[in-house]
Protein backbone atom coordinates (compact mmCIF):
# COMPACT_ATOMS: atom_id res chain seq x y z
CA UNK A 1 5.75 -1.46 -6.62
CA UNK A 2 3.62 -1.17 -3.22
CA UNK A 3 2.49 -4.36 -3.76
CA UNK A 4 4.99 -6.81 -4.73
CA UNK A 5 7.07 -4.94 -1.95
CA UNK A 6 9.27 -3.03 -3.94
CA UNK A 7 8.34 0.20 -2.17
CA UNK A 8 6.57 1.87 0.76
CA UNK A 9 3.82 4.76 0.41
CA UNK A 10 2.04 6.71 2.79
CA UNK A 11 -0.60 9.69 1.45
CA UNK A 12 -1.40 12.54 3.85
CA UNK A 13 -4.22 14.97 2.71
CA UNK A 14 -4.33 18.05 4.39
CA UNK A 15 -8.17 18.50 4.57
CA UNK A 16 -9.28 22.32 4.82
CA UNK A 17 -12.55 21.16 6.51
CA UNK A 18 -11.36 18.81 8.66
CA UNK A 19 -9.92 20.54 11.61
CA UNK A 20 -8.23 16.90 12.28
CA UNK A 21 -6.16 16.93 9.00
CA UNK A 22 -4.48 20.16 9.80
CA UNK A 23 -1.75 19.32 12.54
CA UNK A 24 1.60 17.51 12.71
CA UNK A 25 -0.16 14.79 14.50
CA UNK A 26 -2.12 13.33 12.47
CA UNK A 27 0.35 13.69 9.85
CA UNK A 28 2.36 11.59 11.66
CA UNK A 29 -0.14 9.25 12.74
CA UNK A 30 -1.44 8.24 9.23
CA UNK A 31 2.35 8.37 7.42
CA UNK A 32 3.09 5.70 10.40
CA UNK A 33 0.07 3.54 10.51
CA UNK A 34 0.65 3.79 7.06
CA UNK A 35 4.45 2.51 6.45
CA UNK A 36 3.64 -0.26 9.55
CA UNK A 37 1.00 -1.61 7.70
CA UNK A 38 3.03 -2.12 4.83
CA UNK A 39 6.49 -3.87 5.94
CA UNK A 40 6.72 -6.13 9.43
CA UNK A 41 10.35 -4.66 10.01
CA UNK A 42 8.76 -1.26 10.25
CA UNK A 43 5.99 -2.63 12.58
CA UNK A 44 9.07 -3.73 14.54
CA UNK A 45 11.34 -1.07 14.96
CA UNK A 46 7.64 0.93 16.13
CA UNK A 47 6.92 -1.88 18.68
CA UNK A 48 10.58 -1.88 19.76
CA UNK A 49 10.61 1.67 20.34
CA UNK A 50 6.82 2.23 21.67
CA UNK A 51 8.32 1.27 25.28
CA UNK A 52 9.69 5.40 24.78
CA UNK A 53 6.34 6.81 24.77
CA UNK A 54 5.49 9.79 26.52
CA UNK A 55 2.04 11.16 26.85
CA UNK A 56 3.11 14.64 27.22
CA UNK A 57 5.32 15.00 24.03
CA UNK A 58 2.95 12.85 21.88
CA UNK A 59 4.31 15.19 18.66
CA UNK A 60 7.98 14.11 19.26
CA UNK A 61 7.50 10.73 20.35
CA UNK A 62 5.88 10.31 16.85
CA UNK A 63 8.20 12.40 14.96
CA UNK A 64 11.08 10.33 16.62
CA UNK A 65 9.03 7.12 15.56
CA UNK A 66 8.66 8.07 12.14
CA UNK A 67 12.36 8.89 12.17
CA UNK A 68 13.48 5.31 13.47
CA UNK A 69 11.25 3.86 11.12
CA UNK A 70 12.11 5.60 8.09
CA UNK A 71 16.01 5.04 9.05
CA UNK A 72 14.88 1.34 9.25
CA UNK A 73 17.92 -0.78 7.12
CA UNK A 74 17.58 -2.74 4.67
CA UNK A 75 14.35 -1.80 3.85
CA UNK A 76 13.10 -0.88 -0.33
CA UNK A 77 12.56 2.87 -1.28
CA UNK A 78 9.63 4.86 0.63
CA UNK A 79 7.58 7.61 -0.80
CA UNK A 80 5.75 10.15 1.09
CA UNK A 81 2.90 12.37 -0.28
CA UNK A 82 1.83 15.09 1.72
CA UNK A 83 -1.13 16.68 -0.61
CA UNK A 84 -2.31 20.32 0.00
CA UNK A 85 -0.10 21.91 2.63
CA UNK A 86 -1.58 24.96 1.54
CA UNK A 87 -4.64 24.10 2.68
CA UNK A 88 -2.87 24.04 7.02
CA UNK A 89 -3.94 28.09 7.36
CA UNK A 90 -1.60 29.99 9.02
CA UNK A 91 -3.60 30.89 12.51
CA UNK A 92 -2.79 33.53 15.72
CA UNK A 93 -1.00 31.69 17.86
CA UNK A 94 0.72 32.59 21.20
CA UNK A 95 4.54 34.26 20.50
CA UNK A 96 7.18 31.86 19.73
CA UNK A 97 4.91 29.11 19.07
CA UNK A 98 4.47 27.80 15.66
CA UNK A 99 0.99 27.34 13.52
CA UNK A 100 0.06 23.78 12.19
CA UNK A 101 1.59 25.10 8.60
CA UNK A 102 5.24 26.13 10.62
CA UNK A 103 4.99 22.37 12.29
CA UNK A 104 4.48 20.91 9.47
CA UNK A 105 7.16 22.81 7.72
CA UNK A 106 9.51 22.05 10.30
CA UNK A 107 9.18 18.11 10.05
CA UNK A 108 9.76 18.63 6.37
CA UNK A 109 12.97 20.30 6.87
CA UNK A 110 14.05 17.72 9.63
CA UNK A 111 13.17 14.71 7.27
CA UNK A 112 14.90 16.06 4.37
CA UNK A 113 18.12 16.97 6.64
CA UNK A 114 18.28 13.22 7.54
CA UNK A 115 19.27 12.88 4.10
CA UNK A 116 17.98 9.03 3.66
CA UNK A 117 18.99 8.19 0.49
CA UNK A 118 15.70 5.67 -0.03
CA UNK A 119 12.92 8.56 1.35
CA UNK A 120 10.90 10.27 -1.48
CA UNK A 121 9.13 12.98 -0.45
CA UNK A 122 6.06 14.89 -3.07
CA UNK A 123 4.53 17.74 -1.76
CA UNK A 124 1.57 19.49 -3.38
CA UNK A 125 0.64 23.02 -2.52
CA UNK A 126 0.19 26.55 -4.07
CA UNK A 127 3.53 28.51 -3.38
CA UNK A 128 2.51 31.12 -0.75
CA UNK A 129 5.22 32.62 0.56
CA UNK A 130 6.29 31.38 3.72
CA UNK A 131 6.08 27.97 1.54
CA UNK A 132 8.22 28.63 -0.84
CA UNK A 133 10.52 30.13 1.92
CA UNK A 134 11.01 26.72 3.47
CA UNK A 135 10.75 24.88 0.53
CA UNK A 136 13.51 26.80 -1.47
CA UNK A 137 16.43 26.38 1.25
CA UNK A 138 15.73 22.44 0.78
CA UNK A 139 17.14 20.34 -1.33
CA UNK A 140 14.51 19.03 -4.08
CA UNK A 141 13.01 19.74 -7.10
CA UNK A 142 10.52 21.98 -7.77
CA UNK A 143 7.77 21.44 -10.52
CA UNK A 144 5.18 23.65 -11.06
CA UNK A 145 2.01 23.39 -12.44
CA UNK A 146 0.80 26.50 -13.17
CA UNK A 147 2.04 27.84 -16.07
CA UNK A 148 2.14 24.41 -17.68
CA UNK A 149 0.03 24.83 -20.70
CA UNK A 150 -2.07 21.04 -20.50
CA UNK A 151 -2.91 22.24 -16.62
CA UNK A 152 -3.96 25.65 -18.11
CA UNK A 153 -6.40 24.04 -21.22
CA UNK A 154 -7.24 21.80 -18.21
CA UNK A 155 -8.80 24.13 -16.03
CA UNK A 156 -10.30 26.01 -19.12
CA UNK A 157 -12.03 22.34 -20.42
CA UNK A 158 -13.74 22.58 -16.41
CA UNK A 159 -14.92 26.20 -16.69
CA UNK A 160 -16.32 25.35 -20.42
CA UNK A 161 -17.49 22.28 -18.92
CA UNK A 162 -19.58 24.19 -16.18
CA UNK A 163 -20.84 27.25 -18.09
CA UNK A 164 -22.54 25.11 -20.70
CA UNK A 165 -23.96 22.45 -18.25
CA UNK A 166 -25.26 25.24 -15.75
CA UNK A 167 -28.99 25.71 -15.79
CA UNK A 168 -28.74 28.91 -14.81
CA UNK A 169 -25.69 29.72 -17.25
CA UNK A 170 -27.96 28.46 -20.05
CA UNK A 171 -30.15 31.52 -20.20
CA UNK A 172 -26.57 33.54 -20.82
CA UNK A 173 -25.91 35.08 -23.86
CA UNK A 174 -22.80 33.37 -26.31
CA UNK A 175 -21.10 35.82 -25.66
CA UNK A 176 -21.22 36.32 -21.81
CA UNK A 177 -20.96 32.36 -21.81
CA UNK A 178 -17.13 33.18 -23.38
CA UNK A 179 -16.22 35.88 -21.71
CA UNK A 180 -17.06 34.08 -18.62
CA UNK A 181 -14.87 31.20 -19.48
CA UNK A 182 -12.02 33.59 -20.78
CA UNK A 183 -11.80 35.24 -17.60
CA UNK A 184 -12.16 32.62 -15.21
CA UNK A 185 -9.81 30.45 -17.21
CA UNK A 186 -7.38 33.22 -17.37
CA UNK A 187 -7.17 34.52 -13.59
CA UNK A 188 -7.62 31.04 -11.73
CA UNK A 189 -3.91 31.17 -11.27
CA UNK A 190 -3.30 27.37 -11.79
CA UNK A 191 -6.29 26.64 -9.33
């Protein structure tokens, strides 16, 4: 659908060992360069509103970017994937101001209140609990993966996988090969 136009997508990855792919910025960044690659109207409304920029609010000159953009008429359905928001760790900061997860979070909610009716948005991540605390007052749907039982033979094909192509599992007895694969199958918690 990208391709013959029918549809916008921008991927976001939030990288636990890149320091880079943990803040709003780059989020923004990437979901922009993205979408402007993909339609000339959207590389318009950025070049029409670029004028705007200030240095020292780079975070909500983007976000307001992304906003105009995405509000953009006219223009076919967009889809958003932001992969692994888990993965934005939830560091000390100074009082009242918010970790890369919480400012992340918070553009989530703000896109969702806009309430575009041609903005799709998928987000990936394990439900910890501050998550699932933003995630449940929005309106989506929620699918989880867990408990599904093709995700759970899945993960137990991977552990079988590894135990029997391990050199050093190979010495193992049978039966400390299975129980191996029992347990870790059983207690990955959809991971």
């Amino acid at each position: 659908m990208r391709k013959s136009g029918l549809a916008s997508l921008a991927f976001y990855y939030f990288d636990f060992s890149d320091v880079k792919k943990q803040h709003r910025r780059g989020l923004l960044s990437s979901l922009l360069f993205q979408l402007c690659g993909q339609s000339d109207p959207y590389c318009d409304t950025l070049y029409s509103i670029y004028k705007d920029f200030d240095d020292d609010h780079v975070d909500s000159s983007l976000t307001r970017w992304l906003k105009d953009v995405l509000r953009s008429s006219g223009q076919p359905p967009v889809y958003l994937i932001l992969d692994g928001l888990d993965a934005l760790h939830e560091c000390r900061n100074p009082p009242d101001t918010p970790s890369p997860r919480e400012n992340v979070l918070i553009l989530l909610e703000e896109l969702v209140d806009l309430r575009l009716p041609n903005l799709c948005i998928c987000v990936t991540s394990s439900l910890e609990v501050n998550i699932k605390t933003v995630l449940d007052r929005l309106d989506f749907r929620s699918i989880s993966l867990h408990d599904e039982e093709g995700q759970q033979q899945d993960i137990r094909d991977y552990v079988t996988s590894v135990v029997h192509s391990d050199p050093q599992a190979q010495r193992w007895r049978a039966e400390d090969k299975e129980l191996a694969i029992d347990v870790l199958s059983q207690n990955v918690n959809g991971m």
